[in-house]
PDB file of N, CA and C in Angstrom:
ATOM      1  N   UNK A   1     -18.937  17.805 -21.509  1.00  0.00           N
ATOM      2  CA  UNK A   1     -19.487  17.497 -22.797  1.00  0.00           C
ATOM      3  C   UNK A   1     -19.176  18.645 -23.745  1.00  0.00           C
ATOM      4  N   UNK A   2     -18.748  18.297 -24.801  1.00  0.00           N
ATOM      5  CA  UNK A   2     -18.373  19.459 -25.933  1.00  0.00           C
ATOM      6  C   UNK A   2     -19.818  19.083 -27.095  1.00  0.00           C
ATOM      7  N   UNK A   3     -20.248  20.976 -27.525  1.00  0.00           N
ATOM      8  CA  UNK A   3     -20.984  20.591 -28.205  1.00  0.00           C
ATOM      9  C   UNK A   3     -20.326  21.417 -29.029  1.00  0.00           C
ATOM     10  N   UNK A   4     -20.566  20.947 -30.293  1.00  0.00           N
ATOM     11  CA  UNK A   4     -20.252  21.624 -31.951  1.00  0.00           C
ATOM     12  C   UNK A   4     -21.300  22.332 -32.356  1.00  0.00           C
ATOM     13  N   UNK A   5     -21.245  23.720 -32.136  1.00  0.00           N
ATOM     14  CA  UNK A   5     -22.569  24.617 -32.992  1.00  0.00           C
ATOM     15  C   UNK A   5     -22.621  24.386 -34.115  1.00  0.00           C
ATOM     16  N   UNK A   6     -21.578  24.362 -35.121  1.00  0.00           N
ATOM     17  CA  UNK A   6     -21.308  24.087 -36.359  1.00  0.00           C
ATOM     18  C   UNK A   6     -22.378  22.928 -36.625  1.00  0.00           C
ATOM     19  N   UNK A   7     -22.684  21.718 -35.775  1.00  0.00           N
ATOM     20  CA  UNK A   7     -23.276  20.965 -35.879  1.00  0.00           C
ATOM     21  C   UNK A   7     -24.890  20.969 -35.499  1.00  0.00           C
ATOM     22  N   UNK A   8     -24.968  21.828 -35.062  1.00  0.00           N
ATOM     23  CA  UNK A   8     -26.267  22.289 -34.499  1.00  0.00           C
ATOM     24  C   UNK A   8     -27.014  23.195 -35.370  1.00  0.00           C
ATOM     25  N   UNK A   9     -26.027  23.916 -36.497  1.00  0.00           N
ATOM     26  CA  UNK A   9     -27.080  24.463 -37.318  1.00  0.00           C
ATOM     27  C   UNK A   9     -26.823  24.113 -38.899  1.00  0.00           C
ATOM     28  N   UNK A  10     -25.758  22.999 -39.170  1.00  0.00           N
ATOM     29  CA  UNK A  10     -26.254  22.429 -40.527  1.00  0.00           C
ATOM     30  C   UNK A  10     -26.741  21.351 -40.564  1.00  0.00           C
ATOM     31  N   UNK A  11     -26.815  20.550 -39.105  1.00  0.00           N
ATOM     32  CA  UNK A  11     -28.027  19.743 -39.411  1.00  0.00           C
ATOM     33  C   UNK A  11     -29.679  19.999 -38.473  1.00  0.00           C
ATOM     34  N   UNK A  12     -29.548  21.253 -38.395  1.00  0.00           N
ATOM     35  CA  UNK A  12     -30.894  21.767 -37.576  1.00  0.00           C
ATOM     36  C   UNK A  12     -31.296  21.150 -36.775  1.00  0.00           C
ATOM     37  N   UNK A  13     -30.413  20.665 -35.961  1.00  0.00           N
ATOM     38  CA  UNK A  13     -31.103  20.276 -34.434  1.00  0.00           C
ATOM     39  C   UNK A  13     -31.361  21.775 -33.387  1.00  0.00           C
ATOM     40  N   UNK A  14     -31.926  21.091 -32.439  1.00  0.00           N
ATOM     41  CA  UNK A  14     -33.049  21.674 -31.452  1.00  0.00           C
ATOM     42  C   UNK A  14     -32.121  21.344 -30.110  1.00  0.00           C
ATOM     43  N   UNK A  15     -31.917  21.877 -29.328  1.00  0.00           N
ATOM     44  CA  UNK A  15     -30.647  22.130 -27.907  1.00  0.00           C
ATOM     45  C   UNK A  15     -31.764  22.823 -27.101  1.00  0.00           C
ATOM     46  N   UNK A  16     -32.062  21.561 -25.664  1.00  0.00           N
ATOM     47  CA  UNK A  16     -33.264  22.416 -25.146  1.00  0.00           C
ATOM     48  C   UNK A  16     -32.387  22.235 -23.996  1.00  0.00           C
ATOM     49  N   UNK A  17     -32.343  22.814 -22.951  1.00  0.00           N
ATOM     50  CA  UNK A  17     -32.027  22.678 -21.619  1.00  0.00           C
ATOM     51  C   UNK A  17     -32.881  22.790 -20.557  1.00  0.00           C
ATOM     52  N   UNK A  18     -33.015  21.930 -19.366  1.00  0.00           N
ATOM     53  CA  UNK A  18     -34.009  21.640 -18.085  1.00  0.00           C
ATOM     54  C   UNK A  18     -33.015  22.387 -16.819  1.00  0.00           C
ATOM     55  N   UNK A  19     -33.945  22.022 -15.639  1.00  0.00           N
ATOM     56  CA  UNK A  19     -33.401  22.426 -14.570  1.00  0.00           C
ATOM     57  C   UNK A  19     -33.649  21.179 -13.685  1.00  0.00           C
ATOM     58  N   UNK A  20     -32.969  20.450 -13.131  1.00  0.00           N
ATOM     59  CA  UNK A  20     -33.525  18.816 -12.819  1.00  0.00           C
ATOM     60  C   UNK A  20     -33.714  18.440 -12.262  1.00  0.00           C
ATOM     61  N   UNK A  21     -34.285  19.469 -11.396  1.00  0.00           N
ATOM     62  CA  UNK A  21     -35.648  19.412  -9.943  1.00  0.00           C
ATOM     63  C   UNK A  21     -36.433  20.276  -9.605  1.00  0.00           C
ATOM     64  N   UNK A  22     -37.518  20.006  -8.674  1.00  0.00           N
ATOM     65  CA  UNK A  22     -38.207  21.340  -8.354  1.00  0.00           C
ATOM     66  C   UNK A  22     -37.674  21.677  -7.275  1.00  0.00           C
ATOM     67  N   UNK A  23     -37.971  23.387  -6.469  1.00  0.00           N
ATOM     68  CA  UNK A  23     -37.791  23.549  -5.305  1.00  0.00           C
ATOM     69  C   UNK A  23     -37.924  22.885  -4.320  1.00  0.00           C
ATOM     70  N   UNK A  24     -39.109  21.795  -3.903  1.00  0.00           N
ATOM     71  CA  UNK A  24     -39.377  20.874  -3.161  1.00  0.00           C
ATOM     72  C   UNK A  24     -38.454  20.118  -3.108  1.00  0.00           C
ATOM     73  N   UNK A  25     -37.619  19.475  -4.585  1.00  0.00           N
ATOM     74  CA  UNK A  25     -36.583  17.917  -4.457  1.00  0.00           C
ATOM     75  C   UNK A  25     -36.078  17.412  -2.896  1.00  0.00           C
ATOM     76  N   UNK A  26     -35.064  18.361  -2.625  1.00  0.00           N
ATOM     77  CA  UNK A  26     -35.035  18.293  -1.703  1.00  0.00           C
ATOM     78  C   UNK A  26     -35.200  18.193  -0.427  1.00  0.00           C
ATOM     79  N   UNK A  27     -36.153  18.663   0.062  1.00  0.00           N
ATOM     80  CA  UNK A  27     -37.221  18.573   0.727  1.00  0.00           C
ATOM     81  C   UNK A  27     -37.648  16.997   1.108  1.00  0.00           C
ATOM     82  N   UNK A  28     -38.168  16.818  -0.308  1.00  0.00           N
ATOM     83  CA  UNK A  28     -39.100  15.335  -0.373  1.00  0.00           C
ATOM     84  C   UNK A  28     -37.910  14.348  -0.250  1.00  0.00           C
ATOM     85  N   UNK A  29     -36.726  14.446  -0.910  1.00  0.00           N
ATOM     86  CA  UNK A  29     -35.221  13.567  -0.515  1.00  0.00           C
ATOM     87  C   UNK A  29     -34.857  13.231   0.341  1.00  0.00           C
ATOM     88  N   UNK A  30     -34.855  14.074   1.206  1.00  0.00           N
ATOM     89  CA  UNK A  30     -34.489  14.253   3.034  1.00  0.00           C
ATOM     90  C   UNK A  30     -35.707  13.525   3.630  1.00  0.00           C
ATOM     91  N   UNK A  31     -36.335  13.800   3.310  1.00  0.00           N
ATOM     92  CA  UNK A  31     -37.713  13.265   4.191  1.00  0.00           C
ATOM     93  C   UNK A  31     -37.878  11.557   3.811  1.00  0.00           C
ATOM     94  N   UNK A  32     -37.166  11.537   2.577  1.00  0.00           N
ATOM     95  CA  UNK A  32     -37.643   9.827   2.354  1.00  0.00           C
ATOM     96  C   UNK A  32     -36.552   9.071   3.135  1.00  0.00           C
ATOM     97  N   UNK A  33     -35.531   9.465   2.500  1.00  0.00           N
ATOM     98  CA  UNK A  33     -34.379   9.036   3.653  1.00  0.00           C
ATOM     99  C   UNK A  33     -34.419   9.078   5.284  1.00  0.00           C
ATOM    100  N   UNK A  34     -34.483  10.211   5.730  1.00  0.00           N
ATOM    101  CA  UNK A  34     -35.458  10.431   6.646  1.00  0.00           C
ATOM    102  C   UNK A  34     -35.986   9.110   7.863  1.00  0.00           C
ATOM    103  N   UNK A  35     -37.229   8.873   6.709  1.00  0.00           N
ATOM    104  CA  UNK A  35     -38.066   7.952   6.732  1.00  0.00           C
ATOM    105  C   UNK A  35     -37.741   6.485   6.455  1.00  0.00           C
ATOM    106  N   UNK A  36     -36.260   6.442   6.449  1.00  0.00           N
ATOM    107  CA  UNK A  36     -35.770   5.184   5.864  1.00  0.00           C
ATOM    108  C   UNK A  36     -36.333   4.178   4.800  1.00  0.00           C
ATOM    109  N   UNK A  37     -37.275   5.015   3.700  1.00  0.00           N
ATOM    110  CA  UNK A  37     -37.762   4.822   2.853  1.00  0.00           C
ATOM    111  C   UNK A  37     -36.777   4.034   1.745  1.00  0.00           C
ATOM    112  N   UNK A  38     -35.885   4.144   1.936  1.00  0.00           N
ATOM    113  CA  UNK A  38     -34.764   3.434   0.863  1.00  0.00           C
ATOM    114  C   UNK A  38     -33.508   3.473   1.585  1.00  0.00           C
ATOM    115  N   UNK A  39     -32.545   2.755   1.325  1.00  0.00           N
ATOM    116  CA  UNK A  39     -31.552   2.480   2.046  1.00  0.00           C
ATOM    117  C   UNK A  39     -29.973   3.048   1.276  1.00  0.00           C
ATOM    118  N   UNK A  40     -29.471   4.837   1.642  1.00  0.00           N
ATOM    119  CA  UNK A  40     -28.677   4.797   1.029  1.00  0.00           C
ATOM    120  C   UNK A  40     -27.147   4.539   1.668  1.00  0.00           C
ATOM    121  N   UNK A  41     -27.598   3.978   2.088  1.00  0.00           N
ATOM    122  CA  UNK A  41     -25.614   3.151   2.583  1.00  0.00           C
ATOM    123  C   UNK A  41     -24.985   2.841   1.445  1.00  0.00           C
ATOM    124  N   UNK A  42     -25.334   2.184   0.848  1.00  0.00           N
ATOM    125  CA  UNK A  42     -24.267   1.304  -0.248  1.00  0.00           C
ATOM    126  C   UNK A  42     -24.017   2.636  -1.373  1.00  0.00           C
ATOM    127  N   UNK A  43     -24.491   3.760  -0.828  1.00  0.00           N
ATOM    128  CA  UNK A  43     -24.170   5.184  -2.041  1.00  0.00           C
ATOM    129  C   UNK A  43     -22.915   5.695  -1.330  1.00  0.00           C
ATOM    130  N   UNK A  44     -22.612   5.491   0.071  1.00  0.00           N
ATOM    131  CA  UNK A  44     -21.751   6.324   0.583  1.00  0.00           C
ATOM    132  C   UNK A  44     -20.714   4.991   0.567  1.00  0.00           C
ATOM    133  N   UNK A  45     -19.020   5.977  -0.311  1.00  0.00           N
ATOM    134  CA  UNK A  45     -18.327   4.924   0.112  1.00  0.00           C
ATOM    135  C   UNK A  45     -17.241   5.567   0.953  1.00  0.00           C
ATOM    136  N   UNK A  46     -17.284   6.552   1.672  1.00  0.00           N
ATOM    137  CA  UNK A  46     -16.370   6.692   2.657  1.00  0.00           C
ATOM    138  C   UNK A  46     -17.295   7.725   3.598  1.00  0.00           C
ATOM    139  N   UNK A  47     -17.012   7.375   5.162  1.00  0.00           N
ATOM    140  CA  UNK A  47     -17.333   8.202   5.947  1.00  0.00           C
ATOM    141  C   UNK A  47     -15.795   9.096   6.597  1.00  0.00           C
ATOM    142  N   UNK A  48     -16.042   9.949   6.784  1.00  0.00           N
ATOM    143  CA  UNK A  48     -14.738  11.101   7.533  1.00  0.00           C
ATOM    144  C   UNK A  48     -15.126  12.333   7.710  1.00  0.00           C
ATOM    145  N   UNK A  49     -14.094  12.603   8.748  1.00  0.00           N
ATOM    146  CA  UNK A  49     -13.710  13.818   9.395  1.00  0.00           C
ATOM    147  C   UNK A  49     -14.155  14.865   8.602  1.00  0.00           C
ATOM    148  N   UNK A  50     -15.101  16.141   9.066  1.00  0.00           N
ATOM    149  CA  UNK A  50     -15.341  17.335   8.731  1.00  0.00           C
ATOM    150  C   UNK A  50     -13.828  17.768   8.403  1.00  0.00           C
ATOM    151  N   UNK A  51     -13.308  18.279   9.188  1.00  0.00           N
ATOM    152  CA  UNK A  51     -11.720  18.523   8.924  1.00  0.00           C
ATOM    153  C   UNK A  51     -11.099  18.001   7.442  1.00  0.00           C
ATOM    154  N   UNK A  52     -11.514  16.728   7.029  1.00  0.00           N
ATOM    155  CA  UNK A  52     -10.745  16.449   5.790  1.00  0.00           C
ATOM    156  C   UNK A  52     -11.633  17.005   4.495  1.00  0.00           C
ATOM    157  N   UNK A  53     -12.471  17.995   4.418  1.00  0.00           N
ATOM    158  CA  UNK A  53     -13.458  18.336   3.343  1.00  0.00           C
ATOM    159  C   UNK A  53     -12.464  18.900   2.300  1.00  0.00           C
ATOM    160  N   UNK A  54     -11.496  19.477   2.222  1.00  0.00           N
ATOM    161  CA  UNK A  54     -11.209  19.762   1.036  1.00  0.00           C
ATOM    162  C   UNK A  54     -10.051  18.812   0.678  1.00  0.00           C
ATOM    163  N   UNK A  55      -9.415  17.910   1.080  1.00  0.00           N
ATOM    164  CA  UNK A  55      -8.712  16.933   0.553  1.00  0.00           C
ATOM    165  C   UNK A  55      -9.729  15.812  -0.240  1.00  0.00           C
ATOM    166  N   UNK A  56     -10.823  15.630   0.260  1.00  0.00           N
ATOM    167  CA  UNK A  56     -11.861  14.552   0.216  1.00  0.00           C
ATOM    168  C   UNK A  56     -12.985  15.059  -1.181  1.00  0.00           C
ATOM    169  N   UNK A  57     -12.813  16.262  -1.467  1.00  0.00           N
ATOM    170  CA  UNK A  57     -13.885  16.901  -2.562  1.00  0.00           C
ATOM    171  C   UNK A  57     -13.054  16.848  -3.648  1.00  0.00           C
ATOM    172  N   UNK A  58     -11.409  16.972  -3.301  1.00  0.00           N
ATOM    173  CA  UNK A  58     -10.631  16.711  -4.528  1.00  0.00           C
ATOM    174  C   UNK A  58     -10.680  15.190  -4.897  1.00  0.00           C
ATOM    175  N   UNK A  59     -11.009  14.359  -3.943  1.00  0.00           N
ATOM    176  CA  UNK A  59     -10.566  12.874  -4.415  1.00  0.00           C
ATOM    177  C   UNK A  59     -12.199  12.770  -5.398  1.00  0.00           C
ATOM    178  N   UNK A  60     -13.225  13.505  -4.696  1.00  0.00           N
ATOM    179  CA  UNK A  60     -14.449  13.120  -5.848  1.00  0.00           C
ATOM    180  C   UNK A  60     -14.358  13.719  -6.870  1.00  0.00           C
ATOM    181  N   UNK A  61     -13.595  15.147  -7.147  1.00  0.00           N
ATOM    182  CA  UNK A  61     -13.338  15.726  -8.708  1.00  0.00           C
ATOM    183  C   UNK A  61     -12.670  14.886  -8.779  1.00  0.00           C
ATOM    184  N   UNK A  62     -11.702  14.319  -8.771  1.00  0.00           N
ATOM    185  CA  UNK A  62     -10.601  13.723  -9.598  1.00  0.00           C
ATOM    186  C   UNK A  62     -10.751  12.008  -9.837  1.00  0.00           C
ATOM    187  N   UNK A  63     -12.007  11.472  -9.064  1.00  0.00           N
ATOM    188  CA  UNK A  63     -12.750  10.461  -8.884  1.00  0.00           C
ATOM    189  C   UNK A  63     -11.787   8.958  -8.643  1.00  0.00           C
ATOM    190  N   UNK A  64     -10.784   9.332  -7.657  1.00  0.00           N
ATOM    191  CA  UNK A  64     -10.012   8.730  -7.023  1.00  0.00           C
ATOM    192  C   UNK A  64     -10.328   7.547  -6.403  1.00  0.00           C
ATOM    193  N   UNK A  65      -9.953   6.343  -6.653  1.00  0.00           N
ATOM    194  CA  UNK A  65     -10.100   5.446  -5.646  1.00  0.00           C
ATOM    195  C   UNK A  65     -11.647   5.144  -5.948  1.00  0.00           C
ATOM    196  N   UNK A  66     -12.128   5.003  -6.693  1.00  0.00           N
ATOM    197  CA  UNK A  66     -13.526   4.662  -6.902  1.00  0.00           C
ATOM    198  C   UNK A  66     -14.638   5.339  -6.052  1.00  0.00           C
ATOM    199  N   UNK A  67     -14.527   6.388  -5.236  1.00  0.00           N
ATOM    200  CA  UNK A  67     -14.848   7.275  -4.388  1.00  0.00           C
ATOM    201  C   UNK A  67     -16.211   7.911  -5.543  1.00  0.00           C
ATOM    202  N   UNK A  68     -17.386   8.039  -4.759  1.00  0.00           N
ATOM    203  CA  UNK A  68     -18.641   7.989  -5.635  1.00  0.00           C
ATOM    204  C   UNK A  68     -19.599   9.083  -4.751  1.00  0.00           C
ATOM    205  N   UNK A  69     -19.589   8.964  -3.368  1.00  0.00           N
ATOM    206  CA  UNK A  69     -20.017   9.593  -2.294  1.00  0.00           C
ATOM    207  C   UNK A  69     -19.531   9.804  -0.754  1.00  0.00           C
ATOM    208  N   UNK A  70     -19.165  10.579  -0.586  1.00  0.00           N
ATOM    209  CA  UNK A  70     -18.268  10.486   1.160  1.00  0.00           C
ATOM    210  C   UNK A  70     -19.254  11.546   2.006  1.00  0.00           C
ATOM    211  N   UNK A  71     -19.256  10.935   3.103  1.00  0.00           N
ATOM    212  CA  UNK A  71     -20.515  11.291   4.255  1.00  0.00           C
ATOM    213  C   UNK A  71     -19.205  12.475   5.196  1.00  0.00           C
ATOM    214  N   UNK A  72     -19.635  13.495   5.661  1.00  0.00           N
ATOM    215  CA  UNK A  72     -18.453  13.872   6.277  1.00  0.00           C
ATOM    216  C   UNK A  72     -19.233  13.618   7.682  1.00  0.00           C
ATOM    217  N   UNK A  73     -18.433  13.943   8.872  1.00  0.00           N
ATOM    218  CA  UNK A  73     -19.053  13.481  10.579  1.00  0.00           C
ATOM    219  C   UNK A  73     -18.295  15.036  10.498  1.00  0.00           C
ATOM    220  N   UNK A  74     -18.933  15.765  11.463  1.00  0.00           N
ATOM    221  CA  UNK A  74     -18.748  17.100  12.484  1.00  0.00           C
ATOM    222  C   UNK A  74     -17.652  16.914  13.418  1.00  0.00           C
TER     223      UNK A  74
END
């Protein structure tokens, strides 16, 4: 996202920034899943090889192949 300061102070807007979880998030994430509290299969669209992690992190920067989430196996 590009922001224009120029634009931020002749029309006096306000630029607040968050942090977009608490320490817990995680925690409570794992545990719901976990708990099979919700079902995230249909988030993961590829499972693979530990071994392929850095071929596989480029296909999600570069958002290849409709690739959204990949599960790696050990």
């Amino acid at each position: 996202m590009r922001l224009n300061v120029l634009d931020i102070v002749t029309k006096e807007l306000d630029v607040k920034g968050l942090y977009a979880y608490s320490p817990d998030s995680f925690t409570r994430a794992f545990n719901i899943i976990k708990d099979h509290k919700i079902d995230v299969k249909p988030l993961i669209t590829n499972v693979l090889p530990l071994e392929e992690v850095k071929t596989r992190f480029e296909m999600l920067h570069q958002k290849k192949h409709g690739v959204f989430k990949i599960l790696l196996k050990p």
